[in-house]
C-alpha atoms as a PDB file:
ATOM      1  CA  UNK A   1      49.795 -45.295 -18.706  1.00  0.00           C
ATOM      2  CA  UNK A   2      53.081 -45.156 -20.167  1.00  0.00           C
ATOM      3  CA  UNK A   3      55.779 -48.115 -19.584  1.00  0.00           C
ATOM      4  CA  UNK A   4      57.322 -47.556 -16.148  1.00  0.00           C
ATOM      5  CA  UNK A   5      55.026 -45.481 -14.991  1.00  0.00           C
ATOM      6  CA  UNK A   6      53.859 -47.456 -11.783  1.00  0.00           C
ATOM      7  CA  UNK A   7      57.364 -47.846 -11.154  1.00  0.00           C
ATOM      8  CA  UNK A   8      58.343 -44.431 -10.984  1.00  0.00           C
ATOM      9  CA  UNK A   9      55.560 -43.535  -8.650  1.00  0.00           C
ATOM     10  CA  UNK A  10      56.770 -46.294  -5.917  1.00  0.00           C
ATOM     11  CA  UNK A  11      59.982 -44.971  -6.280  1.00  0.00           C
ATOM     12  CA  UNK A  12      58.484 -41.755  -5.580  1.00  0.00           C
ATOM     13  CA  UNK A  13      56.571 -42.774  -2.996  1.00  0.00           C
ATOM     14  CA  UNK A  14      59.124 -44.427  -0.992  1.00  0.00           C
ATOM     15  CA  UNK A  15      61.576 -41.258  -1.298  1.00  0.00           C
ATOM     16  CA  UNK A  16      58.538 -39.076   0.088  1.00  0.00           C
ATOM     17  CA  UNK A  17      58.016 -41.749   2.842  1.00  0.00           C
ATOM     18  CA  UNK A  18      61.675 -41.584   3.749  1.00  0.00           C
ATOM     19  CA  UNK A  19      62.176 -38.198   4.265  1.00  0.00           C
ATOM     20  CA  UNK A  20      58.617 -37.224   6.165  1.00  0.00           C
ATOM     21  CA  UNK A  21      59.785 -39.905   8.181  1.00  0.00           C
ATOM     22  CA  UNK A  22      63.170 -37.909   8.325  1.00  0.00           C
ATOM     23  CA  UNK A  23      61.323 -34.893   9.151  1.00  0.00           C
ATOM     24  CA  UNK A  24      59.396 -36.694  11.864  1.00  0.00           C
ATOM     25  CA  UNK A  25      62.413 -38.371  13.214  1.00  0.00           C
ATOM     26  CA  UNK A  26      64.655 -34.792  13.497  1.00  0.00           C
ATOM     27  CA  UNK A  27      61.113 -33.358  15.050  1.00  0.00           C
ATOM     28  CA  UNK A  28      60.372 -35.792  18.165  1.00  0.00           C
ATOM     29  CA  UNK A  29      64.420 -36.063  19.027  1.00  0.00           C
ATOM     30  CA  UNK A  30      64.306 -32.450  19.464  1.00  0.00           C
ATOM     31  CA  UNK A  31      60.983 -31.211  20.952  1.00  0.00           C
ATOM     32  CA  UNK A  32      61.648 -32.426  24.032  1.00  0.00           C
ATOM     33  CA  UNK A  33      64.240 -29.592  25.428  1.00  0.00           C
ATOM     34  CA  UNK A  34      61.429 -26.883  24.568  1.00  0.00           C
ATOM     35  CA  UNK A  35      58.903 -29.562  26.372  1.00  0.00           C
ATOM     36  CA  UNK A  36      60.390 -30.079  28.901  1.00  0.00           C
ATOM     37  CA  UNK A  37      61.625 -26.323  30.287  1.00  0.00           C
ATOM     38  CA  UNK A  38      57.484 -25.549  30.196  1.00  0.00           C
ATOM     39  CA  UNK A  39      56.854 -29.102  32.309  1.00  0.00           C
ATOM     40  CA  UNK A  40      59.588 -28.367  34.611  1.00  0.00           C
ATOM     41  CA  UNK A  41      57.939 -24.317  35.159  1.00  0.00           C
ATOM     42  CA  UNK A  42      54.212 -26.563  36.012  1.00  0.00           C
ATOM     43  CA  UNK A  43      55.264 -29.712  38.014  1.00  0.00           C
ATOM     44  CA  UNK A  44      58.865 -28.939  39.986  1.00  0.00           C
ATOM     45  CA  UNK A  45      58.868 -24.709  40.257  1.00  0.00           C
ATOM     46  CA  UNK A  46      61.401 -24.336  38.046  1.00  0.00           C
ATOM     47  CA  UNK A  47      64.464 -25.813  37.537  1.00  0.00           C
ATOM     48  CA  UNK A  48      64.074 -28.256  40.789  1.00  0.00           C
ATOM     49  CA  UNK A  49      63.931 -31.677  39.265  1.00  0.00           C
ATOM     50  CA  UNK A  50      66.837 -31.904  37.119  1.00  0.00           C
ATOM     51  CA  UNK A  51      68.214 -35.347  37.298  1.00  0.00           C
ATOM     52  CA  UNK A  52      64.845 -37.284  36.535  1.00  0.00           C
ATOM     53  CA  UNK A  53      64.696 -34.606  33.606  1.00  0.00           C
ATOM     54  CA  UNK A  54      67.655 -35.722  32.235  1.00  0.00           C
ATOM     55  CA  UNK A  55      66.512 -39.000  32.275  1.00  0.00           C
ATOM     56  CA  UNK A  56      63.845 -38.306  30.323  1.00  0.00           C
ATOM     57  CA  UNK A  57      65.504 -36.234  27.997  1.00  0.00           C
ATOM     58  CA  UNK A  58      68.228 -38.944  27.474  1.00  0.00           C
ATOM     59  CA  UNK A  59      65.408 -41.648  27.230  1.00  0.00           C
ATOM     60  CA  UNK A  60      64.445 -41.111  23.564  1.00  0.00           C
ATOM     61  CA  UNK A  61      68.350 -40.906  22.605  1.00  0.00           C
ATOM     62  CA  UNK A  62      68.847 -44.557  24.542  1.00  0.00           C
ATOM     63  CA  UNK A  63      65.709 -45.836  22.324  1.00  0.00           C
ATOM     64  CA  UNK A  64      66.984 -44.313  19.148  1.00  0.00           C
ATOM     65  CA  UNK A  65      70.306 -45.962  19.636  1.00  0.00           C
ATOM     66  CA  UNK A  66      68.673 -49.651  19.924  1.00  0.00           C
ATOM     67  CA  UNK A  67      66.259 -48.944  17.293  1.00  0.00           C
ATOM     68  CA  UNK A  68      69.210 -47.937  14.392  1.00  0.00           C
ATOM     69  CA  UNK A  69      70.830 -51.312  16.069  1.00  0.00           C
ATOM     70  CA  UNK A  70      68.035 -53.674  15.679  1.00  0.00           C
ATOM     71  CA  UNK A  71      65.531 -52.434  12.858  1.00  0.00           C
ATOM     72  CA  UNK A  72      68.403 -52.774   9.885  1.00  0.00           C
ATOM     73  CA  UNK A  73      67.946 -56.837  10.607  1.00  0.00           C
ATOM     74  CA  UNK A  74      64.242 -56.340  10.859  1.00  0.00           C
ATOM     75  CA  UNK A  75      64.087 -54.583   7.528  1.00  0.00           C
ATOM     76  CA  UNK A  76      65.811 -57.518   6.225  1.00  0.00           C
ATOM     77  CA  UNK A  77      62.792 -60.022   8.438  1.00  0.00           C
ATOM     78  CA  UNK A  78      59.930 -58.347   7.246  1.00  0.00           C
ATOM     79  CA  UNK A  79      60.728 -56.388   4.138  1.00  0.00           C
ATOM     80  CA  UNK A  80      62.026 -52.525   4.791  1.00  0.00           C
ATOM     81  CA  UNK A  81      58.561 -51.003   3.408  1.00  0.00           C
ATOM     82  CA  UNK A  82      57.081 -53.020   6.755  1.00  0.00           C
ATOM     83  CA  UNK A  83      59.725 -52.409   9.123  1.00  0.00           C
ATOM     84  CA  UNK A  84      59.440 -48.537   7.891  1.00  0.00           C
ATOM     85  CA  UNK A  85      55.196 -49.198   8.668  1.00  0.00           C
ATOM     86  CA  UNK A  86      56.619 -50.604  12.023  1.00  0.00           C
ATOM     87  CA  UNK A  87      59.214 -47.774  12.971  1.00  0.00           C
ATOM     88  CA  UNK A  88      56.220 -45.465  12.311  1.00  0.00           C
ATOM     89  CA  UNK A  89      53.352 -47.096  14.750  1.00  0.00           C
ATOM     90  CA  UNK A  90      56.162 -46.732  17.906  1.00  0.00           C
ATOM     91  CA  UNK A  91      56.833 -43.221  17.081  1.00  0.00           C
ATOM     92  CA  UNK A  92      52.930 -42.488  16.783  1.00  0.00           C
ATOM     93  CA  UNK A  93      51.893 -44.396  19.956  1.00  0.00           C
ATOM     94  CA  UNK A  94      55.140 -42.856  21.720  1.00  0.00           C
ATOM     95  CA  UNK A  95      54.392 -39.512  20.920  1.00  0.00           C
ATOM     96  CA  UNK A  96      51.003 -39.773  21.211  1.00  0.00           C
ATOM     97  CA  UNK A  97      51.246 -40.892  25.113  1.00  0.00           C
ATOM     98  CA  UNK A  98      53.815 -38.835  25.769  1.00  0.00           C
ATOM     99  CA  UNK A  99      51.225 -36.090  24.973  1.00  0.00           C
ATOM    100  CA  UNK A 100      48.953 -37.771  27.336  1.00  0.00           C
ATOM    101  CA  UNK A 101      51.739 -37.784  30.165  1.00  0.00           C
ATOM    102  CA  UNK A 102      50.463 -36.984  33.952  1.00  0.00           C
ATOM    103  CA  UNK A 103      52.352 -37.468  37.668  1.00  0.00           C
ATOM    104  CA  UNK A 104      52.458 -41.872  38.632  1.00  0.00           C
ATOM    105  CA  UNK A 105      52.256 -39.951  41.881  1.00  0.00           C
ATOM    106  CA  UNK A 106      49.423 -37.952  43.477  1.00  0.00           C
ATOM    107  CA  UNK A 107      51.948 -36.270  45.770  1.00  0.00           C
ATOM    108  CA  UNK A 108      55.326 -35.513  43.434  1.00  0.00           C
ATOM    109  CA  UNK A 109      54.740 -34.198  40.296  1.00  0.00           C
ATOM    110  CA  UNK A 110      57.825 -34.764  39.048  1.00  0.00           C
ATOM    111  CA  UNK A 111      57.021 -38.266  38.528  1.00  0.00           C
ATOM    112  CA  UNK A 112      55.359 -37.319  35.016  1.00  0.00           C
ATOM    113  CA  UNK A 113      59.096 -37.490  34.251  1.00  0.00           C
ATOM    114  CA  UNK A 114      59.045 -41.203  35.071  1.00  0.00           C
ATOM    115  CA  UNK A 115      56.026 -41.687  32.108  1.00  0.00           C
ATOM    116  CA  UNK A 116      57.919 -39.289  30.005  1.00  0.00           C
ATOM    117  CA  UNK A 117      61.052 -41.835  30.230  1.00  0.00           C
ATOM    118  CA  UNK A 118      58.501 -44.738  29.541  1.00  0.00           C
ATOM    119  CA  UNK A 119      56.745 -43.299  26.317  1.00  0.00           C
ATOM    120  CA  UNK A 120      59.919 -41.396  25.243  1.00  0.00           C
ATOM    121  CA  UNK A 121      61.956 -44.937  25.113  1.00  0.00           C
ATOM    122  CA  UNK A 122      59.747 -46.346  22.391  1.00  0.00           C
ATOM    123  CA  UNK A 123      59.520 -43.194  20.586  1.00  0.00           C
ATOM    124  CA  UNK A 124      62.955 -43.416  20.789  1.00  0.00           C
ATOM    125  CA  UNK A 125      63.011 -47.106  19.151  1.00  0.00           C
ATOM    126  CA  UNK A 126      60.449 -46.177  16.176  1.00  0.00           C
ATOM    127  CA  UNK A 127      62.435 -42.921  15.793  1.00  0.00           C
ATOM    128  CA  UNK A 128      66.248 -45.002  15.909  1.00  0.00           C
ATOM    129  CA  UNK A 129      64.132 -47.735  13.093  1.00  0.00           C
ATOM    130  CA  UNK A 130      63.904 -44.457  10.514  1.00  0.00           C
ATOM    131  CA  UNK A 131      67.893 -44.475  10.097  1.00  0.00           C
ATOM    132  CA  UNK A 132      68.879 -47.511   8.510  1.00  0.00           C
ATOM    133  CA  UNK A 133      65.740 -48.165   6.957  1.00  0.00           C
ATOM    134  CA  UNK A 134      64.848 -44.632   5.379  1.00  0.00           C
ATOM    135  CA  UNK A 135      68.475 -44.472   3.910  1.00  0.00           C
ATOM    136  CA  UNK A 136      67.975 -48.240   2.144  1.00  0.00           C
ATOM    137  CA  UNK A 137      64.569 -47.045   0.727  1.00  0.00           C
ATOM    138  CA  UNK A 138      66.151 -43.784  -0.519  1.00  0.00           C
ATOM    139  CA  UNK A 139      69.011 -45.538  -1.989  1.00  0.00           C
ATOM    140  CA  UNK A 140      66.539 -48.392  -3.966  1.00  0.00           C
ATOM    141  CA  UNK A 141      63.851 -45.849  -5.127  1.00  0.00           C
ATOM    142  CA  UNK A 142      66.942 -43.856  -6.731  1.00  0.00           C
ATOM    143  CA  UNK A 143      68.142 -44.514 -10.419  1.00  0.00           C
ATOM    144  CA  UNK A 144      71.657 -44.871 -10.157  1.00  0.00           C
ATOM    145  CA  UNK A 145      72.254 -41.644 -11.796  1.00  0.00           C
ATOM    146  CA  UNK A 146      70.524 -39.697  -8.918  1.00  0.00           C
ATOM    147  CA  UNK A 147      71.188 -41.472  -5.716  1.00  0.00           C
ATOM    148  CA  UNK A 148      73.401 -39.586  -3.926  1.00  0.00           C
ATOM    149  CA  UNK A 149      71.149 -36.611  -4.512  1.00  0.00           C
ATOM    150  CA  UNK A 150      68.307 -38.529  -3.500  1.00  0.00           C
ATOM    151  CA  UNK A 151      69.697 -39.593  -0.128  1.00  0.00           C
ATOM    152  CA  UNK A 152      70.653 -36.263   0.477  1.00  0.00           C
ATOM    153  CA  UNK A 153      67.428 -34.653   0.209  1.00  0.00           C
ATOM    154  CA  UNK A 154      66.036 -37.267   1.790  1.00  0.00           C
ATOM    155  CA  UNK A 155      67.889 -36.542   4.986  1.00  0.00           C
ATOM    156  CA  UNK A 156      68.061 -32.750   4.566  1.00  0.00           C
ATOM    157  CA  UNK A 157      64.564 -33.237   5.990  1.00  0.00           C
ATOM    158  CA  UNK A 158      66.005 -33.511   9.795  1.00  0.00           C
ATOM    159  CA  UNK A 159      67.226 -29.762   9.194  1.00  0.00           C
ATOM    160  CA  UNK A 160      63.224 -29.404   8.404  1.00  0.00           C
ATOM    161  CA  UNK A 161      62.166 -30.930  11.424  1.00  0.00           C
ATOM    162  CA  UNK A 162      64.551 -29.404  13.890  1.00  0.00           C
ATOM    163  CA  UNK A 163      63.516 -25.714  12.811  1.00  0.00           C
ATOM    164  CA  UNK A 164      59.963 -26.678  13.186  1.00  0.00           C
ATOM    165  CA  UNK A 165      60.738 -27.287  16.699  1.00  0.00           C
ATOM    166  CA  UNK A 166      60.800 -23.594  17.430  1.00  0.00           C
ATOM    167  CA  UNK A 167      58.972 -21.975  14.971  1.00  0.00           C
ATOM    168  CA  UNK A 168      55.908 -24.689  16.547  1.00  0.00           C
ATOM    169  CA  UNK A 169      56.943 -23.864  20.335  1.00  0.00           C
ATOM    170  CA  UNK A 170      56.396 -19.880  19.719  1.00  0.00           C
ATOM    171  CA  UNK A 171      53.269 -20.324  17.586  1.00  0.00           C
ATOM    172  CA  UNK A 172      51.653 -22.712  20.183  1.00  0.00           C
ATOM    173  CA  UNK A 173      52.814 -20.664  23.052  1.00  0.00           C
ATOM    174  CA  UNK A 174      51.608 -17.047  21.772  1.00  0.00           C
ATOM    175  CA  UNK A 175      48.349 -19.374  20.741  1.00  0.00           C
ATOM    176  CA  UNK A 176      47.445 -21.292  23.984  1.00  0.00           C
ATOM    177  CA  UNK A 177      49.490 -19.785  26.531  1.00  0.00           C
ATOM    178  CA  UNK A 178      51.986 -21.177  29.176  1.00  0.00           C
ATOM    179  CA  UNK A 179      50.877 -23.358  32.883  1.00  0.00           C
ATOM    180  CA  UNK A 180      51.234 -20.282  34.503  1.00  0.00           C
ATOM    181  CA  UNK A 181      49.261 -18.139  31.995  1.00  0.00           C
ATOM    182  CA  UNK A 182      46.855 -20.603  31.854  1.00  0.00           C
ATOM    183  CA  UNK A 183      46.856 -20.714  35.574  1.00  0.00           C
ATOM    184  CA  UNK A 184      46.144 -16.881  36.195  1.00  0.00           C
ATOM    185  CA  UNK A 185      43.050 -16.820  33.901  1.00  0.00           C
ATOM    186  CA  UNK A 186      41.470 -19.876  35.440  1.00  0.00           C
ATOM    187  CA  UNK A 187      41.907 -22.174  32.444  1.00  0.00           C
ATOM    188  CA  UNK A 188      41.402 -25.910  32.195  1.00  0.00           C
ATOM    189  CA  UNK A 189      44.707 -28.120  30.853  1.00  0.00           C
ATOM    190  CA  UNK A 190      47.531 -25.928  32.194  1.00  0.00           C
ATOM    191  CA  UNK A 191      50.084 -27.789  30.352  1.00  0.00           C
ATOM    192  CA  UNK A 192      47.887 -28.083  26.884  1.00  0.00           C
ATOM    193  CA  UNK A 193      50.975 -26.030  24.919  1.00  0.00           C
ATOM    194  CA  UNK A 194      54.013 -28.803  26.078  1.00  0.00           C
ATOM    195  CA  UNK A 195      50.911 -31.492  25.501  1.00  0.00           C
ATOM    196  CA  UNK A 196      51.021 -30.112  21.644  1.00  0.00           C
ATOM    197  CA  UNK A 197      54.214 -29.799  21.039  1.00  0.00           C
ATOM    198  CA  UNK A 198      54.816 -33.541  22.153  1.00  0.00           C
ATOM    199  CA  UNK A 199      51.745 -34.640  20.512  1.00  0.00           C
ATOM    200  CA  UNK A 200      52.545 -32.554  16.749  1.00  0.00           C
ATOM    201  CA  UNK A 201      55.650 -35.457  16.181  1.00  0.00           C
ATOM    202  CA  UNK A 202      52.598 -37.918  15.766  1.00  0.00           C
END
């Protein structure tokens, strides 16, 4: 293996960390507005519910603003390679239980807003961690002659991950079906295509 080799892949492989996490990060602040229009259709008749819908929608922003606060300093605690590990396991477990969302109540089913706002919070955090930390690793795995350009692509990513947002909600949509789809041909798991689209920013 020539000289420098090893080097040059972890420099590599932190860039390609950095900007899937980029992607990731544009993907689960978005998918929520195409979420939640389908959860509002299946649990409040339509547009019935708004205010503890834009609480949830607002939730993940809230997290996301104490995560860019706080996971710079942790970076610094635990190494940014580990914080970045970190940032990651919130936005799995949050997205992951955010596909697993159902009504706290038996009798309102709005109140699968109130788990949203839950699961959506620490998304938010892992999501907010990706800023500061994915710029730092971008920067260091970057000669000097290249950084800039490195950065750049690096965060060109979120423009990635908020297209996929669409381009995901049609294809899962034309593939599964809406509640009230679902509904009229007597399928299980009426909300399985907001359930996806939640779950795909794991």
């Amino acid at each position: 293996r020539p000289p420098g080799a090893g080097r040059a892949m972890g420099f590599q492989r932190g860039q390609v960390v950095s900007a899937v996490s980029n992607l990731g990060t544009a993907y689960n602040l978005v998918n929520i507005n195409l979420a939640h229009v389908i959860m509002e259709d299946q649990y409040c008749g339509g547009d019935n519910c708004s205010h503890i819908v834009t609480a949830a929608g607002t939730a993940c922003l809230v997290g996301a603003i104490t995560g860019q606060l706080t996971f710079g300093y942790v970076g610094d605690c635990l190494g940014r390679s580990r914080a970045l590990q970190l940032t990651q396991v919130l936005s799995i477990v949050g997205a992951v239980t955010s596909a697993f969302a159902v009504p706290l109540s038996p009798h309102d089913g709005s109140s699968v807003f109130a788990f949203i706002i839950v699961t959506r919070l620490l998304l938010g955090i892992g999501v907010g961690g990706v800023y500061p930390l994915a710029a730092t690793i971008a920067a260091e795995s970057s000669s000097s002659t290249n950084r800039g350009r490195s950065v750049a692509v690096v965060f060109s990513m979120q423009g990635v991950g908020t297209l996929l947002v669409p381009l995901l909600g049609m294809a899962v949509i034309a593939a599964v079906g809406t509640p009230e789809t679902r509904s009229a041909h007597s399928k299980a798991m009426q909300g399985l295509s907001w359930r996806l689209l939640l779950g795909f920013g794991a």
